[in-house]
Protein backbone atom coordinates (compact mmCIF):
# COMPACT_ATOMS: atom_id res chain seq x y z
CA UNK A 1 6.88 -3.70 -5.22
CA UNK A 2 6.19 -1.20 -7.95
CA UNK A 3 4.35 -3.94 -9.92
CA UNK A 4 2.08 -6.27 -7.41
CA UNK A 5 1.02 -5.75 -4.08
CA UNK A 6 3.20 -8.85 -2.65
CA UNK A 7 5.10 -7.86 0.41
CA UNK A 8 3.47 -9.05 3.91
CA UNK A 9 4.55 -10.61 6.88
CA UNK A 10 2.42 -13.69 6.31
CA UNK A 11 3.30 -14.30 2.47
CA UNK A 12 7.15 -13.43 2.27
CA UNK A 13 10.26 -15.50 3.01
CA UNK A 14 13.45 -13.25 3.66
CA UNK A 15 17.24 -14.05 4.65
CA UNK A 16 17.54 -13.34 7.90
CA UNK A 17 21.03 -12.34 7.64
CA UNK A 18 20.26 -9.00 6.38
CA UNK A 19 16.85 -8.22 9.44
CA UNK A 20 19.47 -6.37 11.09
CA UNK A 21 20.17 -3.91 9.14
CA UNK A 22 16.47 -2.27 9.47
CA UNK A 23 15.21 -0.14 12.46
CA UNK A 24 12.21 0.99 12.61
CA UNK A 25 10.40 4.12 14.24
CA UNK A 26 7.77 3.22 17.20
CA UNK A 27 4.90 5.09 15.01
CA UNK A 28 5.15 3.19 11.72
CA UNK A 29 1.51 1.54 11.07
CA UNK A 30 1.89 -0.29 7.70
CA UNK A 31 5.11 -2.24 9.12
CA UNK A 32 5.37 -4.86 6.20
CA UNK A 33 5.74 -2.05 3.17
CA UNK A 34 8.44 -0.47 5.48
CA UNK A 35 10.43 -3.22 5.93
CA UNK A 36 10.47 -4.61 2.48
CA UNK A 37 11.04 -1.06 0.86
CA UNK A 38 14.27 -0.57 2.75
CA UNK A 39 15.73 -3.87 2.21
CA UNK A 40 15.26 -3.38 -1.23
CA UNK A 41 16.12 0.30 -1.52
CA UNK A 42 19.57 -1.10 0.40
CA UNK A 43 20.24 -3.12 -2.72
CA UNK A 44 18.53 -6.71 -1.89
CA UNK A 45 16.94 -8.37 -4.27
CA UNK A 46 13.09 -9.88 -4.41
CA UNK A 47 11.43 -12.33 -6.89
CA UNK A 48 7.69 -12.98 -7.07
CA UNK A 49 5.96 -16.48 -7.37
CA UNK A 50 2.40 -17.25 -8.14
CA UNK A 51 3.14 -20.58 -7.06
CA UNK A 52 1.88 -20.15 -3.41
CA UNK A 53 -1.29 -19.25 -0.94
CA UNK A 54 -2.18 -16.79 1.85
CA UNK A 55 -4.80 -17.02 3.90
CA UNK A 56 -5.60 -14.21 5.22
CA UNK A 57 -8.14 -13.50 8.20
CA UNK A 58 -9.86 -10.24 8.30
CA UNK A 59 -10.82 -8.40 11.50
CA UNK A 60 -12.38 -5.02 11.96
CA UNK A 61 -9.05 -3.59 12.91
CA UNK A 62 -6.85 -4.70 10.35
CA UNK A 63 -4.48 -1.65 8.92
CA UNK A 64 -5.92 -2.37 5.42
CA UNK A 65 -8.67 -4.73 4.18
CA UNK A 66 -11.96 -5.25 2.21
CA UNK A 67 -14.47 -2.76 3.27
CA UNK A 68 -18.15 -4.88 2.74
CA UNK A 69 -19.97 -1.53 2.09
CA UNK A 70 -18.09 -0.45 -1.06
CA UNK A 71 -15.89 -3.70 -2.15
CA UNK A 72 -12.95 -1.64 -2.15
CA UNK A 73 -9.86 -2.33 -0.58
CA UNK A 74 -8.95 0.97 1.73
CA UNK A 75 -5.90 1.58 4.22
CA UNK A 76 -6.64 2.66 7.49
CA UNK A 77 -5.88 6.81 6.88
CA UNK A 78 -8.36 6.21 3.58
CA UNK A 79 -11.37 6.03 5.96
């Protein structure tokens, strides 16, 4: 997580033996980040392929996506 921006709901496989031990608070936004920092601040472990795609559809309401005036990639609160 510290390295590449990998984490997402639509690119990540997880054992779902360990879901349950997240809650989360009815205000979170960026859900994905959330979830994946706590399981691994718990002590799970990650491991990053290259070997695999995402497509991803982008909508003017997405949290965080590619912003056609500037080509930059802001979150939601960067606006």
């Amino acid at each position: 997580i510290t390295d590449k921006n990998i984490f997402g709901l639509s690119n990540t496989a997880i054992n779902l033996r360990i879901t349950n031990k997240v809650s989360f608070a009815k205000n979170l936004t960026v859900l994905d980040w959330f979830f994946y920092k706590k399981l691994l601040s718990e002590g799970n472990s990650s491991i990053f392929t290259n070997e695999t795609e995402t497509y991803y559809r982008q909508y003017e309401n997405n949290t965080a996506g590619l912003d056609s005036s500037n080509g930059k990639y802001p979150l939601w609160w960067e606006k």
